[in-house]
Protein backbone atom coordinates (compact mmCIF):
# COMPACT_ATOMS: atom_id res chain seq x y z
CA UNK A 1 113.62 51.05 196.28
CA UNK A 2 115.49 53.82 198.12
CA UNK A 3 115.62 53.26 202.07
CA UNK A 4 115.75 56.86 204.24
CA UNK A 5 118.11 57.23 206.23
CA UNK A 6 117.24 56.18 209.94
CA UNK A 7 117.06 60.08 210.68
CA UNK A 8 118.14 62.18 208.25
CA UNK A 9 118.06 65.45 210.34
CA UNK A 10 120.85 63.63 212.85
CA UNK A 11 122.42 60.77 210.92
CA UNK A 12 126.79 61.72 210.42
CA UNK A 13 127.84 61.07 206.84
CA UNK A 14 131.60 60.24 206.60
CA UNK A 15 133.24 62.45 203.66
CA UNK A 16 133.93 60.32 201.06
CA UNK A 17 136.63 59.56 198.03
CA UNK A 18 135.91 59.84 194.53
CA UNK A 19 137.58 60.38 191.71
CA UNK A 20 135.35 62.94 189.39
CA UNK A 21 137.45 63.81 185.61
CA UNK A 22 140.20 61.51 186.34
CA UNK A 23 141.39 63.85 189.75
CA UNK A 24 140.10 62.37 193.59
CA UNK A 25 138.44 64.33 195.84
CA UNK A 26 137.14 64.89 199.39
CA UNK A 27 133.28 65.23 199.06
CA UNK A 28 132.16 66.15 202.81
CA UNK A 29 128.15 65.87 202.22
CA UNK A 30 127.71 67.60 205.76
CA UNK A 31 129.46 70.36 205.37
CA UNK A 32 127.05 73.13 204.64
CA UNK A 33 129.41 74.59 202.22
CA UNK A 34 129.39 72.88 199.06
CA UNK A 35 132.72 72.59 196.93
CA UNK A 36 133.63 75.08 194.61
CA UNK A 37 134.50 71.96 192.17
CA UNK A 38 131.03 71.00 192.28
CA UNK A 39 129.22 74.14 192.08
CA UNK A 40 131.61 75.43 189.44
CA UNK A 41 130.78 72.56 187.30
CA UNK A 42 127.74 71.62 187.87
CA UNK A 43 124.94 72.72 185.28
CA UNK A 44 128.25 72.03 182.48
CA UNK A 45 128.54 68.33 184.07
CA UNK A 46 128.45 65.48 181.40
CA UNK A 47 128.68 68.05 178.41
CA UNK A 48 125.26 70.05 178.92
CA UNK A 49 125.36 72.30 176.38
CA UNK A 50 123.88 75.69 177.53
CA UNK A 51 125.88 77.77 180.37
CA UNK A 52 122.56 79.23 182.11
CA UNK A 53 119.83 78.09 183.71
CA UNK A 54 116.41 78.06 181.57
CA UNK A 55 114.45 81.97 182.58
CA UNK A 56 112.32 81.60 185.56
CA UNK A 57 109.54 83.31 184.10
CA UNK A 58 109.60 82.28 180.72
CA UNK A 59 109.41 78.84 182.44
CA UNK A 60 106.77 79.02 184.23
CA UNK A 61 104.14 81.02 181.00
CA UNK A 62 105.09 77.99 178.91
CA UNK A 63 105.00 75.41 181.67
CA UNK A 64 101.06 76.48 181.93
CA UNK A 65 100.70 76.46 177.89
CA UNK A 66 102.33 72.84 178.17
CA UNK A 67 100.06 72.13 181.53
CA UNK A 68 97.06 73.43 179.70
CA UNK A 69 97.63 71.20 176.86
CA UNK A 70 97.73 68.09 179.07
CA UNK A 71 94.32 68.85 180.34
CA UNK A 72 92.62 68.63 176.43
CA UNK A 73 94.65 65.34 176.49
CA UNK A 74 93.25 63.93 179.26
CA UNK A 75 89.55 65.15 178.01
CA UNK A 76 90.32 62.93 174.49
CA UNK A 77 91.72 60.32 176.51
CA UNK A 78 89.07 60.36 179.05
CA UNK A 79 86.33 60.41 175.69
CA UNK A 80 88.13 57.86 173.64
CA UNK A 81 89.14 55.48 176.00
CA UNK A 82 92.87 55.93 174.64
CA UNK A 83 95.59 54.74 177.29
CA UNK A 84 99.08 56.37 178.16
CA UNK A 85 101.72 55.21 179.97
CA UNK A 86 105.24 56.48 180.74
CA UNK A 87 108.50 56.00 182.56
CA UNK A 88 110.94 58.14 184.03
CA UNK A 89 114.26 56.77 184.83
CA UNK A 90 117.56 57.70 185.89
CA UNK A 91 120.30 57.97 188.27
CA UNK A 92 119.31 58.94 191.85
CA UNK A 93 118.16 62.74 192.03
CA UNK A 94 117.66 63.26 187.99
CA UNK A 95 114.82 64.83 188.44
CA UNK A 96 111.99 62.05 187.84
CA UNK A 97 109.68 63.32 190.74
CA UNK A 98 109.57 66.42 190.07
CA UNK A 99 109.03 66.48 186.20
CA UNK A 100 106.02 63.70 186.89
CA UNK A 101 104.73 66.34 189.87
CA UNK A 102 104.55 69.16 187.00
CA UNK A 103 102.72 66.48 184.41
CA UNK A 104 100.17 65.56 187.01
CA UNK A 105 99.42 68.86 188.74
CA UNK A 106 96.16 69.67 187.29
CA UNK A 107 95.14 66.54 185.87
CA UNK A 108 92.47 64.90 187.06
CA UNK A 109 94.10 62.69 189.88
CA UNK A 110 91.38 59.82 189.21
CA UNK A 111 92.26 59.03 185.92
CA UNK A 112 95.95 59.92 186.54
CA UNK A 113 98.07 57.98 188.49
CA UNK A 114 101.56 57.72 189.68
CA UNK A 115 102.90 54.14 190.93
CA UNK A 116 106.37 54.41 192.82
CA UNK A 117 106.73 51.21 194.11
CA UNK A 118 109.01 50.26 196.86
CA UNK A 119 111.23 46.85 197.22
CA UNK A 120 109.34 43.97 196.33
CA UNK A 121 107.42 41.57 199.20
CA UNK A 122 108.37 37.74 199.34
CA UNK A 123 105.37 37.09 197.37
CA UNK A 124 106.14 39.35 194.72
CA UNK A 125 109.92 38.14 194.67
CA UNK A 126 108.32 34.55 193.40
CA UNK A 127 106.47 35.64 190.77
CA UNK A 128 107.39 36.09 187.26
CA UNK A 129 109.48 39.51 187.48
CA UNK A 130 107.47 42.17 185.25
CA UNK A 131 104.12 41.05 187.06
CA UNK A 132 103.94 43.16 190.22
CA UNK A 133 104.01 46.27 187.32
CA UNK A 134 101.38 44.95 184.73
CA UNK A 135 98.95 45.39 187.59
CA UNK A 136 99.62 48.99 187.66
CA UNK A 137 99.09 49.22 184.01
CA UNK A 138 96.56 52.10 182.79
CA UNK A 139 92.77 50.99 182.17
CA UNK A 140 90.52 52.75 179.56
CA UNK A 141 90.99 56.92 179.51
CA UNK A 142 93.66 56.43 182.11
CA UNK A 143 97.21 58.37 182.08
CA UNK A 144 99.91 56.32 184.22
CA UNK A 145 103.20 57.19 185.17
CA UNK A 146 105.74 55.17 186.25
CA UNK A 147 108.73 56.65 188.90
CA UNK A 148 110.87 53.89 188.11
CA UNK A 149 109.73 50.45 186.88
CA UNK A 150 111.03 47.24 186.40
CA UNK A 151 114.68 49.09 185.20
CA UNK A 152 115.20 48.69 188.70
CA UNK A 153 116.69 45.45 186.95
CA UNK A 154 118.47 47.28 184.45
CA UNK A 155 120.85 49.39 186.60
CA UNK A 156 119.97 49.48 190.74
CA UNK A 157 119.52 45.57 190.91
CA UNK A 158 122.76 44.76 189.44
CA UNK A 159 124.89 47.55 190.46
CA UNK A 160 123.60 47.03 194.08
CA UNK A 161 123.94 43.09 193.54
CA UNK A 162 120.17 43.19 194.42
CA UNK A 163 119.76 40.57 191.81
CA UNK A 164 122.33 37.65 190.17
CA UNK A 165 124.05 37.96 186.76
CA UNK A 166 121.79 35.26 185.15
CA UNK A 167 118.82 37.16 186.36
CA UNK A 168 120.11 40.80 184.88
CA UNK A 169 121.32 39.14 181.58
CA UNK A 170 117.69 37.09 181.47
CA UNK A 171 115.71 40.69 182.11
CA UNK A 172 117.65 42.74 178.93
CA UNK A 173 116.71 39.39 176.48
CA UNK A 174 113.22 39.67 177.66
CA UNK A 175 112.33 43.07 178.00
CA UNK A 176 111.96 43.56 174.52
CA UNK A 177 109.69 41.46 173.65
CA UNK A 178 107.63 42.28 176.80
CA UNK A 179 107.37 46.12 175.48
CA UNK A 180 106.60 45.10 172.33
CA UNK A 181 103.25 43.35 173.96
CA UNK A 182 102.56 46.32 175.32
CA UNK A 183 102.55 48.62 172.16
CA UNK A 184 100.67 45.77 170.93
CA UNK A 185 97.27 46.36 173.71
CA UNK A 186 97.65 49.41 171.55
CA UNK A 187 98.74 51.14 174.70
CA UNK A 188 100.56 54.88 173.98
CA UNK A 189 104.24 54.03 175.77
CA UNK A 190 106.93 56.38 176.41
CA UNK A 191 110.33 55.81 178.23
CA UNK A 192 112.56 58.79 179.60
CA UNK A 193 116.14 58.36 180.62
CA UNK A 194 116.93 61.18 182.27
CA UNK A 195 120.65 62.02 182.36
CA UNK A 196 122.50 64.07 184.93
CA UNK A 197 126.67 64.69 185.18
CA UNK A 198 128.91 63.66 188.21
CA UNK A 199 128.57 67.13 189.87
CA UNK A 200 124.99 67.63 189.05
CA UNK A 201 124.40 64.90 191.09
CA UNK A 202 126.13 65.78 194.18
CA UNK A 203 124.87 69.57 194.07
CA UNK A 204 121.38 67.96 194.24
CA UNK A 205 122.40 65.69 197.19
CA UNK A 206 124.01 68.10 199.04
CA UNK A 207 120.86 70.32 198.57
CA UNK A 208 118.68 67.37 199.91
CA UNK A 209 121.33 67.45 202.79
CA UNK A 210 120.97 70.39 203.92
CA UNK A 211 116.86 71.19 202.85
CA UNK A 212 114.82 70.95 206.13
CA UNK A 213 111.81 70.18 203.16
CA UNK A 214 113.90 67.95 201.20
CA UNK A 215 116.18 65.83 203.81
CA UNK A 216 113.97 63.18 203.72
CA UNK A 217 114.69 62.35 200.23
CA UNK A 218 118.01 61.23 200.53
CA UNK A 219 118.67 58.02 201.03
CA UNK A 220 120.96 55.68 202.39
CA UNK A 221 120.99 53.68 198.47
CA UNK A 222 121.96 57.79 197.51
CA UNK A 223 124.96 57.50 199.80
CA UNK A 224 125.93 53.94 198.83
CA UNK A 225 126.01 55.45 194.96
CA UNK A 226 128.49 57.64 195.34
CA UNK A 227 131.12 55.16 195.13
CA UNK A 228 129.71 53.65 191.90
CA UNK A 229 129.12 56.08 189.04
CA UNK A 230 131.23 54.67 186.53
CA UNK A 231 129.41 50.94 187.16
CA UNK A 232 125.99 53.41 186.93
CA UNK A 233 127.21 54.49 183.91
CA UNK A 234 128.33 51.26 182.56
CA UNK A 235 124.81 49.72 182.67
CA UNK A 236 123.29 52.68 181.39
CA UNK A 237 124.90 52.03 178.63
CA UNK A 238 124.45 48.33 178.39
CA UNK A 239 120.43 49.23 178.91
CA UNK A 240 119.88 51.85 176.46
CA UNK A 241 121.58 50.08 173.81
CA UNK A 242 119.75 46.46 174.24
CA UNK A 243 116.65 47.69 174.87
CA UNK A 244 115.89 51.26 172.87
CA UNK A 245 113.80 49.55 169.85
CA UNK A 246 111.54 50.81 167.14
CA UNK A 247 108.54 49.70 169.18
CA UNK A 248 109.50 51.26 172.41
CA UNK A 249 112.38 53.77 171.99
CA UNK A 250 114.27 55.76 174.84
CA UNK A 251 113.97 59.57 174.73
CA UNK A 252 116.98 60.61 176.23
CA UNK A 253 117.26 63.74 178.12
CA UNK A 254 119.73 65.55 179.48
CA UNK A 255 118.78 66.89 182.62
CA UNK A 256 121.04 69.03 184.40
CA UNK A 257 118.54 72.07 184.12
CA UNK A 258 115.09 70.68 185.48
CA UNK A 259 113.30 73.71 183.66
CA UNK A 260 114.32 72.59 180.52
CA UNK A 261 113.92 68.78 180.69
CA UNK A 262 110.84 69.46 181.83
CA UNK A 263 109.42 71.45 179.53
CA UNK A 264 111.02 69.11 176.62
CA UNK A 265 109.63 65.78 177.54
CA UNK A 266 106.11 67.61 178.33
CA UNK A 267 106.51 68.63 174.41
CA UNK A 268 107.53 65.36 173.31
CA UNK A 269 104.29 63.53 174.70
CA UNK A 270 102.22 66.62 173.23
CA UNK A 271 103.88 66.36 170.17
CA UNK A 272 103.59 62.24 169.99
CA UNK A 273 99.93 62.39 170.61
CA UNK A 274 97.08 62.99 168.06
CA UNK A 275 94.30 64.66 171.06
CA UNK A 276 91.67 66.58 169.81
CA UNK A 277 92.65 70.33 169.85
CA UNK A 278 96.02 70.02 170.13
CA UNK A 279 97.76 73.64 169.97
CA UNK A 280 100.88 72.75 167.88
CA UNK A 281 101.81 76.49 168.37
CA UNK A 282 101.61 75.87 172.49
CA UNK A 283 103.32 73.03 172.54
CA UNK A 284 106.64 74.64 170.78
CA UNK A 285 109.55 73.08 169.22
CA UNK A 286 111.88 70.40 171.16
CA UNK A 287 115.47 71.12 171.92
CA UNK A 288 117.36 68.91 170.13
CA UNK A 289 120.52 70.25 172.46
CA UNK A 290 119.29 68.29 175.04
CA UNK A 291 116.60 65.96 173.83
CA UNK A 292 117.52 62.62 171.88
CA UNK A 293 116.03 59.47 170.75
CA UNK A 294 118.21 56.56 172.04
CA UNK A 295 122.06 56.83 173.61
CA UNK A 296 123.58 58.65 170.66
CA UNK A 297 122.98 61.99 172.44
CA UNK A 298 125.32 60.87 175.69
CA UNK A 299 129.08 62.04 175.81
């Protein structure tokens, strides 16, 4: 749902206001220099518990035990004709590319797919909301992620006023019982919130800024965000706590070090799912510092 800018590479961004801990401040996104007040506070942002970074090395060994793993999985799936399907959500630059990018990397791209769909076509704005994303849904032996999903309505839609209030409060009645259909195909379902703090967030966009390889990510829905974290975080809220059920729960993670969530949600699939061979000892232990099941884990 995120529109480019018209040209990244030449397009002036106005500073803007915000207020970030109760104080207001200048954030000048073009300015190559990025604030001590963000880069200070950063990886802490939102109540991250660990000071450092996750090793680079020690990253990347267990990344490949995890990666490894996920290639027996898809041989069991691919034998057994089990199905998988999982979402990543989260606020604008959380991280959801990337940690799908790391699932996916040696899996077999046929029976592995990624569906990032952009803003819905007049046809598809008729139709009964959650239907453009059943069709995406994962046949027999196939592993499907999701880079957003129909929580567009959950957060983007009504923050952005993409959608009315009748239509938001009609989507958080009904998505339950349209998840619990989907456990019900007997389909393997995970949902990922992904949670990143105020200056997190604009350490990541001013790295897209100013990335020749990453300018094209930001957006101009990125820019129009700045202004509205605290409505962000209001329907966060509202959307983890009406629709985190025993059928489909929310794993929430927090996600201010990519090396870590990444790792963590890797184990948590692993971990969820009974594949033939499964190396417990590979897989490791989740961090319950930064991994939770439902809101409780958010400051």
């Amino acid at each position: 749902m995120n529109k480019p800018l018209e040209n990244p590479s030449q397009d002036k961004i106005d500073p803007i206001e915000i207020k970030v801990d109760g104080k207001k401040r200048t954030f000048d996104i073009d300015d190559p220099k990025l604030p001590s007040w963000v880069k200070d506070n950063a990886l802490a942002a939102g109540g991250f518990p660990y000071d450092k970074e996750y090793d680079k090395d020690t990253y990347e060994k267990e990344l490949e035990r995890l990666q490894i793993e996920l290639v027996k999985l898809q041989g069991w799936m691919q034998a057994s004709g089990e199905r998988v399907m999982a979402l990543f959500e989260g606020r604008d630059a959380a991280g959801k590319g990337g940690t799908i990018a790391r699932i996916r990397m040696y899996m077999n791209p046929r029976m592995a797919r990624n569906v990032a769909l952009p803003k819905p076509s007049e046809t598809e704005r008729g139709q009964w909301y959650f239907q453009r994303y059943v069709t995406h849904f994962p046949t027999s032996g196939e592993f499907v992620t999701f880079d957003r999903s129909w929580y567009n309505r959950g957060g983007v839609e009504p923050v952005m006023g993409f959608c009315t209030p009748g239509e938001y409060e009609k989507f958080l009645k009904e998505t339950p019982r349209f998840e619990k259909m989907i456990v019900s195909e007997g389909i393997h379902f995970f949902k990922f919130w992904l949670d990143i703090g105020r200056e997190m967030q604009l350490k990541r966009f001013h790295d897209r800024r100013h990335d020749p390889l990453k300018i094209w990510k930001l957006s101009a829905m990125d820019i129009a965000s700045l202004n509205k974290w605290d409505d962000y975080t209001e329907k966060r809220n509202r959307m983890l706590k009406e629709t985190h059920t025993e059928h489909a729960p929310w794993t929430v993670v927090l996600a201010n070090d990519k090396r870590r969530a990444r790792l963590n949600i890797i184990r948590h699939m692993l971990r969820k799912l009974d594949y033939e061979g499964r190396d417990k000892k590979a897989i490791g232990e989740i961090d319950d510092k930064i991994v939770g099941s439902g809101p409780g884990i958010l400051k």
